[in-house]
Protein backbone atom coordinates (compact mmCIF):
# COMPACT_ATOMS: atom_id res chain seq x y z
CA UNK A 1 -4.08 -3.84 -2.67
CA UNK A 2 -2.44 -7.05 -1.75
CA UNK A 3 0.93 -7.49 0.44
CA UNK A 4 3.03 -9.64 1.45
CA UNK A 5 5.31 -9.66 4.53
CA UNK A 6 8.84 -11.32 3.10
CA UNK A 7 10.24 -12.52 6.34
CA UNK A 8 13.80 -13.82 5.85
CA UNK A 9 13.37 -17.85 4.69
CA UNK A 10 9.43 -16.84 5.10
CA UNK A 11 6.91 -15.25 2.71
CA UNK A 12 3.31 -14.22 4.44
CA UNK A 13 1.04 -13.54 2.21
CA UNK A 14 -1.46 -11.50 4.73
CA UNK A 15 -4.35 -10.72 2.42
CA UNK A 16 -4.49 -14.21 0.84
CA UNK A 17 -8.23 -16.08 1.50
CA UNK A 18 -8.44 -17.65 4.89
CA UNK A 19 -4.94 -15.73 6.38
CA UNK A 20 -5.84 -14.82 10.09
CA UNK A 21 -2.76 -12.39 11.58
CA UNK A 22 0.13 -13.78 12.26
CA UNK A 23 0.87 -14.60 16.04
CA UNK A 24 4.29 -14.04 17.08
CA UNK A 25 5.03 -15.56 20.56
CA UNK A 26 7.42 -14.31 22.83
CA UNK A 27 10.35 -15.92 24.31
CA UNK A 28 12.38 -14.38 26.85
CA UNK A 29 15.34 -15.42 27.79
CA UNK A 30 15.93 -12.91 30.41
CA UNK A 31 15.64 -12.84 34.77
CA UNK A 32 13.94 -9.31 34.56
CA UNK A 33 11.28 -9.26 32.37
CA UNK A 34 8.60 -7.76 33.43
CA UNK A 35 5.39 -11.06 33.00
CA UNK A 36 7.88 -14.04 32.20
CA UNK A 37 11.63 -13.14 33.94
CA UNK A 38 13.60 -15.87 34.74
CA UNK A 39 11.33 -18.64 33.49
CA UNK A 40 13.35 -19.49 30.36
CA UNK A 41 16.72 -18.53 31.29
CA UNK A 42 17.84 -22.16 31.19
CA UNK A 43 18.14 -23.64 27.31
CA UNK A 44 16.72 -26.57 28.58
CA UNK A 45 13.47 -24.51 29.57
CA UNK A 46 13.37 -22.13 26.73
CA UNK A 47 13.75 -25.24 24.06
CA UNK A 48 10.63 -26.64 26.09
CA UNK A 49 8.87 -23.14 25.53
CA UNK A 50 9.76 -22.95 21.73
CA UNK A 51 8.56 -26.81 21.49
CA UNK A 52 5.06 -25.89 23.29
CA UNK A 53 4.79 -22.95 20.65
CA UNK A 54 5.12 -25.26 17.53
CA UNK A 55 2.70 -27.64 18.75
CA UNK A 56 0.35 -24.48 19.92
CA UNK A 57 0.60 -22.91 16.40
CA UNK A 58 2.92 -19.82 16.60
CA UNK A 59 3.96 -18.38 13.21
CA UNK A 60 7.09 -16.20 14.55
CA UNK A 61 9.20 -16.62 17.48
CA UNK A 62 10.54 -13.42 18.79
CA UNK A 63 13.54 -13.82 21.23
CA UNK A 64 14.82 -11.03 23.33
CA UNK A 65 17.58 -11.49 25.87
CA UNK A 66 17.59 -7.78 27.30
CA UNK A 67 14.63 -6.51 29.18
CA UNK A 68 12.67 -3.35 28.16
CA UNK A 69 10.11 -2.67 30.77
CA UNK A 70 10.45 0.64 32.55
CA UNK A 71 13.65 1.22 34.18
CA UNK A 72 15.14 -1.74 32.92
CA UNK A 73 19.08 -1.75 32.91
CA UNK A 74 20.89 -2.01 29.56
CA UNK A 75 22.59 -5.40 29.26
CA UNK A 76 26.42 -5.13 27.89
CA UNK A 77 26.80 -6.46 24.29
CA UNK A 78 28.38 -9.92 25.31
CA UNK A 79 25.93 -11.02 28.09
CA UNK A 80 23.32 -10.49 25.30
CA UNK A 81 25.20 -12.21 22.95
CA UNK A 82 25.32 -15.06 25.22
CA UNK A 83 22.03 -15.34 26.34
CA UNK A 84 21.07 -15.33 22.48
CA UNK A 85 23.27 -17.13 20.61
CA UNK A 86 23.00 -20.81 21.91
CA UNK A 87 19.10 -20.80 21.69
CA UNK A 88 19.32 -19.15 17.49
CA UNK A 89 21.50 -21.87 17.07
CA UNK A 90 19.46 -24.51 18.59
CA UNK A 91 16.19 -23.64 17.15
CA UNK A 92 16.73 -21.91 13.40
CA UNK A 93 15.65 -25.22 12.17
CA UNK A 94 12.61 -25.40 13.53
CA UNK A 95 10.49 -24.55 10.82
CA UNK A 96 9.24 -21.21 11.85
CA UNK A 97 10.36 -17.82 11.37
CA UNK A 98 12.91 -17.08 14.14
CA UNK A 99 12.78 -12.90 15.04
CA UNK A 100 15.11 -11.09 17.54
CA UNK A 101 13.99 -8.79 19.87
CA UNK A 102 17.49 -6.25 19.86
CA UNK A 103 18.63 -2.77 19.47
CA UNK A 104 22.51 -3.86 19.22
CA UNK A 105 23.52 -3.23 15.83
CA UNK A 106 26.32 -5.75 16.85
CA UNK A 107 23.81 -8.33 17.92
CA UNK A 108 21.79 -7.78 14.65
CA UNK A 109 24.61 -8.73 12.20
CA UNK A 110 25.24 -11.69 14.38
CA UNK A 111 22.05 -13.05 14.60
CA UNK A 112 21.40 -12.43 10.69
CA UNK A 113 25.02 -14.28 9.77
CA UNK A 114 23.59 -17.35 12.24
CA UNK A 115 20.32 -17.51 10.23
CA UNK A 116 17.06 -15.59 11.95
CA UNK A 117 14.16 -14.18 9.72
CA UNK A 118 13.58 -10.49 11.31
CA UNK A 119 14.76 -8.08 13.36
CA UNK A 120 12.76 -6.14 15.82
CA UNK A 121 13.51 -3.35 17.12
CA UNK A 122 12.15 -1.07 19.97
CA UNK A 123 14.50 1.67 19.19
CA UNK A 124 12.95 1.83 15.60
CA UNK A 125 16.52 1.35 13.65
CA UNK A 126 17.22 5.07 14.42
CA UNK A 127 20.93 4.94 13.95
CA UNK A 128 23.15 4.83 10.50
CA UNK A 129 24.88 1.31 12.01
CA UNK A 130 21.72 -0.49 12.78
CA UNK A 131 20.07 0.04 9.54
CA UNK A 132 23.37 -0.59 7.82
CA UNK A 133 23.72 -3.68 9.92
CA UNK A 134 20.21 -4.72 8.33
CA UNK A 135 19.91 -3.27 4.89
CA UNK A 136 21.49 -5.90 2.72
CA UNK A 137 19.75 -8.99 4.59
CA UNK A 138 16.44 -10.23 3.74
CA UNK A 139 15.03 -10.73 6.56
CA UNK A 140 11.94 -9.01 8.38
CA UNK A 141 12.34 -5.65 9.86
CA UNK A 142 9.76 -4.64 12.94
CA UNK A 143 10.71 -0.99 13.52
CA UNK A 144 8.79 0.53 16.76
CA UNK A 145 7.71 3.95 18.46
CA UNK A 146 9.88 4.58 21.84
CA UNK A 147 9.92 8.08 23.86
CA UNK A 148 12.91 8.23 25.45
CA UNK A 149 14.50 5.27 26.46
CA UNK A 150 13.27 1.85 28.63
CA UNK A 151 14.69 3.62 32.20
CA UNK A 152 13.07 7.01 31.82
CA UNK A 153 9.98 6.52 29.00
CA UNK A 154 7.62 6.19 31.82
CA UNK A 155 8.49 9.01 34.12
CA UNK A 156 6.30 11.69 32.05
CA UNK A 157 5.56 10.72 28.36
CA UNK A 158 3.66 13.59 26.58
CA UNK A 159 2.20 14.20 22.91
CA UNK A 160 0.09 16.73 21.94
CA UNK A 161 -1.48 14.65 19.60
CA UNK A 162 0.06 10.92 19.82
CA UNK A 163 -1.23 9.26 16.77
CA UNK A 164 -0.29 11.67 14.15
CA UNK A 165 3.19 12.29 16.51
CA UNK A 166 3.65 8.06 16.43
CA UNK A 167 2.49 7.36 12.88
CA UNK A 168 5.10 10.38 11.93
CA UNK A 169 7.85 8.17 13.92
CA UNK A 170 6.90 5.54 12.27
CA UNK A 171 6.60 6.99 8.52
CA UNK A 172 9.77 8.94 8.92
CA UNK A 173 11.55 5.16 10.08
CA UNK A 174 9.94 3.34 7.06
CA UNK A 175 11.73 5.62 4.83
CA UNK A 176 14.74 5.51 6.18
CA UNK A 177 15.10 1.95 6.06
CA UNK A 178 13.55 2.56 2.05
CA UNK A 179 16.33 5.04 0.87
CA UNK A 180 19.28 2.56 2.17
CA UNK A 181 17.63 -0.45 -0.35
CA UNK A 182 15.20 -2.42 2.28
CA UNK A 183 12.67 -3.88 -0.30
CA UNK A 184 8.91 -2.34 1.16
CA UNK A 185 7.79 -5.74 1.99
CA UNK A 186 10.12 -6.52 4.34
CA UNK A 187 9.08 -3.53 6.77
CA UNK A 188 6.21 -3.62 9.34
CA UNK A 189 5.82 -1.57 12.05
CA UNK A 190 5.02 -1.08 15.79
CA UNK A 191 3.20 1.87 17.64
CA UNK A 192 5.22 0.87 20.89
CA UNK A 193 2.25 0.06 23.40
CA UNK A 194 3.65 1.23 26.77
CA UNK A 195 6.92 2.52 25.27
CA UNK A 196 6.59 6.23 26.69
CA UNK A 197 3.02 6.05 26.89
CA UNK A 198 0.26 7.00 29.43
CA UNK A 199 -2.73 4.80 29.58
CA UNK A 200 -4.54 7.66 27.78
CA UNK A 201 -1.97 7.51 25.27
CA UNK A 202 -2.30 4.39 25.03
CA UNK A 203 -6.35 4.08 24.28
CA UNK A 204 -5.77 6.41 21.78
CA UNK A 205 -3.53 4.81 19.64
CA UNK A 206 -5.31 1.71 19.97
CA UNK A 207 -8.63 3.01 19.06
CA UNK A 208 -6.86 4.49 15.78
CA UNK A 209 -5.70 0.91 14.67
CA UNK A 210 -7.13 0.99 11.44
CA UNK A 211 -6.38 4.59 11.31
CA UNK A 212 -2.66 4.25 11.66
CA UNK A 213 -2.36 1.51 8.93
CA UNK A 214 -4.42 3.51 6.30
CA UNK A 215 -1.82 6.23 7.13
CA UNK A 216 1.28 3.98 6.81
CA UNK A 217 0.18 1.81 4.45
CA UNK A 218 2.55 -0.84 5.78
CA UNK A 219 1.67 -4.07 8.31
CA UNK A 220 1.03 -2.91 11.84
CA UNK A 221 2.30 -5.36 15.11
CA UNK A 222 0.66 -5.13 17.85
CA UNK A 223 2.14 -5.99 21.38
CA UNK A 224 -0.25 -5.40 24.07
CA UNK A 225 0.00 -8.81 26.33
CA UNK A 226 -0.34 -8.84 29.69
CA UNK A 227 0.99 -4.94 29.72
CA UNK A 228 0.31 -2.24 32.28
CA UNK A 229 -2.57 -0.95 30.29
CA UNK A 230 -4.40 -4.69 30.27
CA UNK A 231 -4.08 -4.79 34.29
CA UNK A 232 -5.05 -1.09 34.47
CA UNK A 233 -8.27 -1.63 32.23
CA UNK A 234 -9.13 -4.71 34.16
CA UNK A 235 -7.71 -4.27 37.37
CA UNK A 236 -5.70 -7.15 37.20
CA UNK A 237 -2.02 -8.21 38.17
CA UNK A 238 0.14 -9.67 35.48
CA UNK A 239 -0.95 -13.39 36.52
CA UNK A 240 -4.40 -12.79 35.73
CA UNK A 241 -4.24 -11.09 32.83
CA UNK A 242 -5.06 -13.72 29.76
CA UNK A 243 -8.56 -12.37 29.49
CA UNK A 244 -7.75 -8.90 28.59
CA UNK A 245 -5.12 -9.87 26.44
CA UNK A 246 -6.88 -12.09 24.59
CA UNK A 247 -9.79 -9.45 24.25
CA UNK A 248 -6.92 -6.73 23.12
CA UNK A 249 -5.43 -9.54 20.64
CA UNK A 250 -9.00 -9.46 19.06
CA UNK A 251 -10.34 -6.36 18.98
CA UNK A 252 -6.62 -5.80 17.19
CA UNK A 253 -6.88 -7.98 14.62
CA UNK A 254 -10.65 -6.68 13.73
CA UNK A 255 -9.12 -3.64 13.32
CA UNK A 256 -6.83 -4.95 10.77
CA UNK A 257 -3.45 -5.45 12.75
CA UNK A 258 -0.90 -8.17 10.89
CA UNK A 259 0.97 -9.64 13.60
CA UNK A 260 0.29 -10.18 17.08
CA UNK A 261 2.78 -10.40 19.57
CA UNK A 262 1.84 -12.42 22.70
CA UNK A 263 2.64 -14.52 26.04
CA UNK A 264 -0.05 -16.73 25.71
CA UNK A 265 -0.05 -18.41 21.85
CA UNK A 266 -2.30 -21.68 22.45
CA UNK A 267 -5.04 -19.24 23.64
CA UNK A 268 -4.74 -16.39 21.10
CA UNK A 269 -4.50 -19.16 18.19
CA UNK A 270 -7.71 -20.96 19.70
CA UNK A 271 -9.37 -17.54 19.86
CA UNK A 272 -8.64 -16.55 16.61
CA UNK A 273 -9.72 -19.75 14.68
CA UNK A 274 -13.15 -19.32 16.82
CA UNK A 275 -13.69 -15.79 15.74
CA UNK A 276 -12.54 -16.57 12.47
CA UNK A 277 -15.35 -19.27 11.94
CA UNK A 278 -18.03 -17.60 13.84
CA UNK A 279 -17.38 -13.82 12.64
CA UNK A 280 -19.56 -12.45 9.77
CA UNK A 281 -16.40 -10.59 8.92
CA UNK A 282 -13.35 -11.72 7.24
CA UNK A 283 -9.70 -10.02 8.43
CA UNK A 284 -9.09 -7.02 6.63
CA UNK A 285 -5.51 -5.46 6.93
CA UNK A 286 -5.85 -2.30 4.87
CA UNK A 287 -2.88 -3.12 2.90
């Protein structure tokens, strides 16, 4: 069966001949996140980062202006408004599709009326008001698996089986957003790597990649860059993490994930186009 992921002004086709997955690159605007805080806090900066990603090859842009690592502190609706707002305006031309990284049912209708292509959000549009605020648009919608919230998900996350309990999450969420009239395509969804998750956890639901997207039938994005489980599997601090997450962005898109969401998108582009011509295998994303 072929899908396509209808991304606000964007339509992906991901099973046409010669699609690789779509790389989303990640653009915080933010002092406290946890790999790139404070680097693109400045417009100035973060319009040099979005310009770097066009020329690099990124597909989506995904800005978030609050941080989510463990035991982050909730931002107030304003500062994230203000953080977000003057970089959506100054980049919704760019020619890519421009995603939001929010929770803010506030912040979604905003963004929407100024013009971004998806919404995506950790909180997996689990109230009434944010999938009101994003039923009627037609833009993308990344909903995502969180236990608990960003300041207490990683004190002690527990499952007793955390595949079937995140792909239930995650089924439960796409029908939701269903019933209230969000057309199928627009939906993909996120098993929330590190979101309330032990590295155990963690291996798990990677290894069942494949598994989870046969079960949801819908696009799966994976977000593994430089995260806690990439410097615990290689022993290595945030800085010298591009190897593993460049392995992870593979071995992720062999399993059939459609969108990858990464630091680093000159390198995962580059290492996609060489597996791509050097594989025996051609992407195949179950859906």
């Amino acid at each position: 069966m072929k899908k396509n992921f209808q991304c606000g002004r964007f339509r992906f086709p991901l099973n046409a001949k010669g699609f690789r997955p779509l790389v989303m690159g990640i653009l915080n605007v933010t002092p406290d996140s946890f790999s790139d805080g404070g680097k693109f806090t400045d417009l100035d900066a973060a319009l040099a980062q979005v310009d770097a990603m066009l020329r690099d090859g990124v597909d989506i842009i995904d800005i978030g202006a609050e941080s989510s690592r463990p035991g982050a502190t909730p931002l107030s609706l304003q500062q994230e408004l203000d953080r977000l707002m003057p970089l959506v305006f100054a980049i919704r031309d760019c020619g890519k599709a421009i995603s939001v990284d929010t929770y803010k049912p506030a912040v979604m209708k905003e963004v929407l009326l100024a013009g971004v292509d998806m919404i995506n959000d950790i909180s997996g549009f689990c109230s009434a008001e944010s999938v009101a605020a994003v039923a009627s648009s037609d833009a993308g919608l990344c909903a995502m698996h969180m236990q608990q919230q960003p300041q207490t998900m990683q004190q002690a996350p527990a499952y007793d089986d955390v595949v079937n309990e995140v792909a239930s999450f995650l089924q439960h969420r796409k029908q939701a957003l269903i019933a209230a009239g969000v057309e199928e395509e627009r939906i993909c969804l996120d098993p929330g790597f590190g979101f309330g998750k032990t590295l155990a956890h963690n291996v798990a639901l990677f290894k069942n990649t494949r598994h989870l997207i046969a079960m949801l039938d819908s696009p799966l994005l994976i977000g593994v860059s430089r995260k806690s489980m990439i410097g615990a599997l290689t022993d290595r601090e945030i800085e010298h993490r591009l190897a593993g997450s460049l392995s992870a962005a593979l071995a992720a898109a062999h399993q059939g994930a459609a969108i990858l969401r990464v630091h680093d998108v000159k390198e995962t582009v580059d290492a996609l186009k060489v597996w791509n011509n050097l594989s025996d295998t051609e992407w195949n994303f179950n859906v």
